[in-house]
C-alpha atoms as a PDB file:
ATOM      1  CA  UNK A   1      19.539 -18.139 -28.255  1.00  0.00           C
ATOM      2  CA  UNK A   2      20.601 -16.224 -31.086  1.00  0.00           C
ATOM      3  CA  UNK A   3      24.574 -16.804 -33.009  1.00  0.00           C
ATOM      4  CA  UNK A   4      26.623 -14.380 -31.675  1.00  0.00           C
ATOM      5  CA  UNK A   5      25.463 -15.023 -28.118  1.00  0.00           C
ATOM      6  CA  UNK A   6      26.882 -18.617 -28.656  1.00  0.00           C
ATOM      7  CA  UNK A   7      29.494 -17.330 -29.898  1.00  0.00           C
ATOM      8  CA  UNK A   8      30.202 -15.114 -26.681  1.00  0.00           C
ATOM      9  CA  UNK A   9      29.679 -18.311 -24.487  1.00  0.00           C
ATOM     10  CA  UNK A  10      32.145 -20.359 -26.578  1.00  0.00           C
ATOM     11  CA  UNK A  11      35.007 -18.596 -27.098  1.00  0.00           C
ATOM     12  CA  UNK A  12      36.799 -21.942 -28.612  1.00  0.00           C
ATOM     13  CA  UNK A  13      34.193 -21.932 -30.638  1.00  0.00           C
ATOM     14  CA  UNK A  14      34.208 -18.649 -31.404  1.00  0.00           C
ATOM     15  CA  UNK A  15      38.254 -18.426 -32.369  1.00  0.00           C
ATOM     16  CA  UNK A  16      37.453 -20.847 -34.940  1.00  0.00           C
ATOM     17  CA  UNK A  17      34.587 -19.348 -36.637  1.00  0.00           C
ATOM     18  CA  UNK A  18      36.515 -16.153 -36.606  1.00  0.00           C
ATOM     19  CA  UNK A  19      39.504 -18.431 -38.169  1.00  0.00           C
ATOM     20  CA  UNK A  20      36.922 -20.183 -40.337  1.00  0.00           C
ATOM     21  CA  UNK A  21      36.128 -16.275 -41.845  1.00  0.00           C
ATOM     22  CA  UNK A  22      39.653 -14.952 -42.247  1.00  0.00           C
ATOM     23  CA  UNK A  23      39.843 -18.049 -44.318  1.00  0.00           C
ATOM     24  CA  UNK A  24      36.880 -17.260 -46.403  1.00  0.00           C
ATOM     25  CA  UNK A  25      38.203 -14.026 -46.914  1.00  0.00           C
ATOM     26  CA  UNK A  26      41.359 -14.937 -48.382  1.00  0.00           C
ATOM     27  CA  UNK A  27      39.883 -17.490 -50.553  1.00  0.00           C
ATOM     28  CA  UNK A  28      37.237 -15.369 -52.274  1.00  0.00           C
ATOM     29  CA  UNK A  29      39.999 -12.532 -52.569  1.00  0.00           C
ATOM     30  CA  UNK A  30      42.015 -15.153 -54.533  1.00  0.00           C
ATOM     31  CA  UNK A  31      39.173 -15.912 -56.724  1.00  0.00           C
ATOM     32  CA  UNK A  32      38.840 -12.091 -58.037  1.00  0.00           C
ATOM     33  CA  UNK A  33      42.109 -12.401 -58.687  1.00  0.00           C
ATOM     34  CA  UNK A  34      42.634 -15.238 -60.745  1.00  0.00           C
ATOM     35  CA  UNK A  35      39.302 -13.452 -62.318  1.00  0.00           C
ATOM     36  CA  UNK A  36      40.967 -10.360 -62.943  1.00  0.00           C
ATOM     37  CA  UNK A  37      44.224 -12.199 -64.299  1.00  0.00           C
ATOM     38  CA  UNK A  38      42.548 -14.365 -66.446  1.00  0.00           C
ATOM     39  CA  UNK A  39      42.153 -13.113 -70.241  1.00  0.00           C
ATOM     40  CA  UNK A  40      38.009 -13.027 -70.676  1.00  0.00           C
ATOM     41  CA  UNK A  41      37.064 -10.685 -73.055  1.00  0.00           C
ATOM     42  CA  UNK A  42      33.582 -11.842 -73.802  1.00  0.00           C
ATOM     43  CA  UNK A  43      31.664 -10.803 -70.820  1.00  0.00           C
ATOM     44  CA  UNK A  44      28.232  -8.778 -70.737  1.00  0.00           C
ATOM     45  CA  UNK A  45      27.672  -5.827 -69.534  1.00  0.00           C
ATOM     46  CA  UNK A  46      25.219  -6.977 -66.504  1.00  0.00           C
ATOM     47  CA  UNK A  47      28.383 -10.058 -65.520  1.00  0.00           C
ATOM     48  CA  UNK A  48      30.665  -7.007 -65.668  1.00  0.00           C
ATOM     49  CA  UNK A  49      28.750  -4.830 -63.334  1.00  0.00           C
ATOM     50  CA  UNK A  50      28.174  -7.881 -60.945  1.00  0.00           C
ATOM     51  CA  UNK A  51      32.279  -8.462 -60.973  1.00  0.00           C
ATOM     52  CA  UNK A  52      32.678  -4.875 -59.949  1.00  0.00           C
ATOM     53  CA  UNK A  53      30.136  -5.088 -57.077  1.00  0.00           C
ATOM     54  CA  UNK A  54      31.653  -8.024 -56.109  1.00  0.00           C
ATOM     55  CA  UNK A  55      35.141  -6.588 -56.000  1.00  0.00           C
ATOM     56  CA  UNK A  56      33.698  -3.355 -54.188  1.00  0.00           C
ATOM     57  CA  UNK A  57      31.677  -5.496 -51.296  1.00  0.00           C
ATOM     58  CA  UNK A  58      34.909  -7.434 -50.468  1.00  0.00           C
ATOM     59  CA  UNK A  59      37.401  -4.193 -50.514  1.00  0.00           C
ATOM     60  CA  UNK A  60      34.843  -3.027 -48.087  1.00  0.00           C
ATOM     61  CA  UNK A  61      34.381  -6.599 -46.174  1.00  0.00           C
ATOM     62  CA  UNK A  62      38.278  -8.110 -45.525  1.00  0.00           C
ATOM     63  CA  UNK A  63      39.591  -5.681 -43.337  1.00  0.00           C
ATOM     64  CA  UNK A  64      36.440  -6.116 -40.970  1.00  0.00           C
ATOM     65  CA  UNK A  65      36.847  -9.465 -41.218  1.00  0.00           C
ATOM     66  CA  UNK A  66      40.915  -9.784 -41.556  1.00  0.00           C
ATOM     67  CA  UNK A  67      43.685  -8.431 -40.246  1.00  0.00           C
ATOM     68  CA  UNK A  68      45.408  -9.401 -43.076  1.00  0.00           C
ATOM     69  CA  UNK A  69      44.139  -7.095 -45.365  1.00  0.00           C
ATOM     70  CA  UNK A  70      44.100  -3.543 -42.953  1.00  0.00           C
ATOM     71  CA  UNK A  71      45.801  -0.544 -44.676  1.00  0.00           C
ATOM     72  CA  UNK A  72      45.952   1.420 -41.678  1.00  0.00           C
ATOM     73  CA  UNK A  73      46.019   0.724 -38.078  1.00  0.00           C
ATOM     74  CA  UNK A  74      45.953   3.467 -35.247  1.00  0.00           C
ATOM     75  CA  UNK A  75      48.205   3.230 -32.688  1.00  0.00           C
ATOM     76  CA  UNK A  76      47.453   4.646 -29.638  1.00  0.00           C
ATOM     77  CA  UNK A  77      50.107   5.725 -27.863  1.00  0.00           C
ATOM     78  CA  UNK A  78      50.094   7.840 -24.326  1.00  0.00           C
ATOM     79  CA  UNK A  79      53.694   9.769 -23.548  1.00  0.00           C
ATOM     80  CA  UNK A  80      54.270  12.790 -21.960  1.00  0.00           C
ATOM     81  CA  UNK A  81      54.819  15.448 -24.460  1.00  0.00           C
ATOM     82  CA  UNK A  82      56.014  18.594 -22.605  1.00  0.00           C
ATOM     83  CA  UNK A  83      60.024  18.969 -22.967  1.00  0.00           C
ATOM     84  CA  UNK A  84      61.624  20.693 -19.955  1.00  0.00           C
ATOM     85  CA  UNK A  85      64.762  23.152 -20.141  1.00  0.00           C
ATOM     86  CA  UNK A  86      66.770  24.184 -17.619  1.00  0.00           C
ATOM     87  CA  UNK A  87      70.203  25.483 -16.828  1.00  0.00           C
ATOM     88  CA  UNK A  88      72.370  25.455 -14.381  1.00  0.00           C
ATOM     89  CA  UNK A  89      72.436  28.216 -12.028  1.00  0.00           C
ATOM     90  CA  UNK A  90      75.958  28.730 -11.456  1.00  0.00           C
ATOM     91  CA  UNK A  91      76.915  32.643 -11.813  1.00  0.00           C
ATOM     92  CA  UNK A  92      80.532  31.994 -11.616  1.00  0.00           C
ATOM     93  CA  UNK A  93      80.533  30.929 -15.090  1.00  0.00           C
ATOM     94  CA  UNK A  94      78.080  33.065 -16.615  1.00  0.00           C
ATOM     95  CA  UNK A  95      79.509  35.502 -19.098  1.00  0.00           C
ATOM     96  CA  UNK A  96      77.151  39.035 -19.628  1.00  0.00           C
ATOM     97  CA  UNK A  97      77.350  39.688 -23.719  1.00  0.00           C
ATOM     98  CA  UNK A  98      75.525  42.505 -24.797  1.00  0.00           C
ATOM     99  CA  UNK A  99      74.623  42.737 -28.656  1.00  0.00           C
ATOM    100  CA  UNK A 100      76.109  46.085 -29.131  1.00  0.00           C
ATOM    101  CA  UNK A 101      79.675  44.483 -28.279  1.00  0.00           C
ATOM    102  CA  UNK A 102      78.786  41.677 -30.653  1.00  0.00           C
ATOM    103  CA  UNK A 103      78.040  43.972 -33.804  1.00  0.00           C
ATOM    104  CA  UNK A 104      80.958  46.304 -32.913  1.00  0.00           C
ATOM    105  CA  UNK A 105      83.667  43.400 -32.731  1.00  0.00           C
ATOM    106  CA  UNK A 106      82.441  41.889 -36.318  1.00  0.00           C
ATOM    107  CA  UNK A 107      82.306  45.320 -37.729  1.00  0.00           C
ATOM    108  CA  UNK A 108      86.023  46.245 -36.426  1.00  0.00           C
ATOM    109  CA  UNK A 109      87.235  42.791 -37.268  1.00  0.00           C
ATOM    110  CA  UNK A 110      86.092  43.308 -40.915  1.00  0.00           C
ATOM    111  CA  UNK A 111      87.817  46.421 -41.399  1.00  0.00           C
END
């Protein structure tokens, strides 16, 4: 029986190994930072590479593993997006303005 099939039968078990990673996560992300805020200035140039591979494999690696450190989250969200007009069909009311008694009442009125 391999892992992650044990892990599918136990999902106790599984919750805290998936508990036991977030916390992991965190922990190595607070050692690059007390890395990066520390003051070494003596480091080679193969101990600097490794510190930037490092720091590249776990931007890539905590938001797979935590949800603590996802930037973006898509949100799914189903609504009905057609907007419906309508107007009341009451003729009574209705008032019949043409636009050549709309320009020829501004123009008089300026006059």
């Amino acid at each position: 029986m391999s892992f992650y099939k044990f892990l599918d039968q136990n999902p106790k078990f599984k919750e805290k190994f998936n508990e036991a990673q977030e916390i992991g996560i965190k922990t190595l992300v607070e050692k690059m930072l007390a890395i990066f805020s520390s003051d070494v200035t003596e480091m080679s140039n193969e101990e600097l590479l490794f510190l930037r591979e490092k720091q590249n494999y776990l931007k890539w690696l905590a938001p797979r593993v935590s949800s603590l450190f996802q930037e973006k989250q898509n949100l799914n969200v189903k609504s009905d997006s057609s907007i419906r007009i309508s107007w009341e069909d009451n003729q009574d009311d209705l008032i019949d303005v043409a636009a050549e008694d709309i320009t020829s009442t501004t123009t008089e009125s300026k006059d």
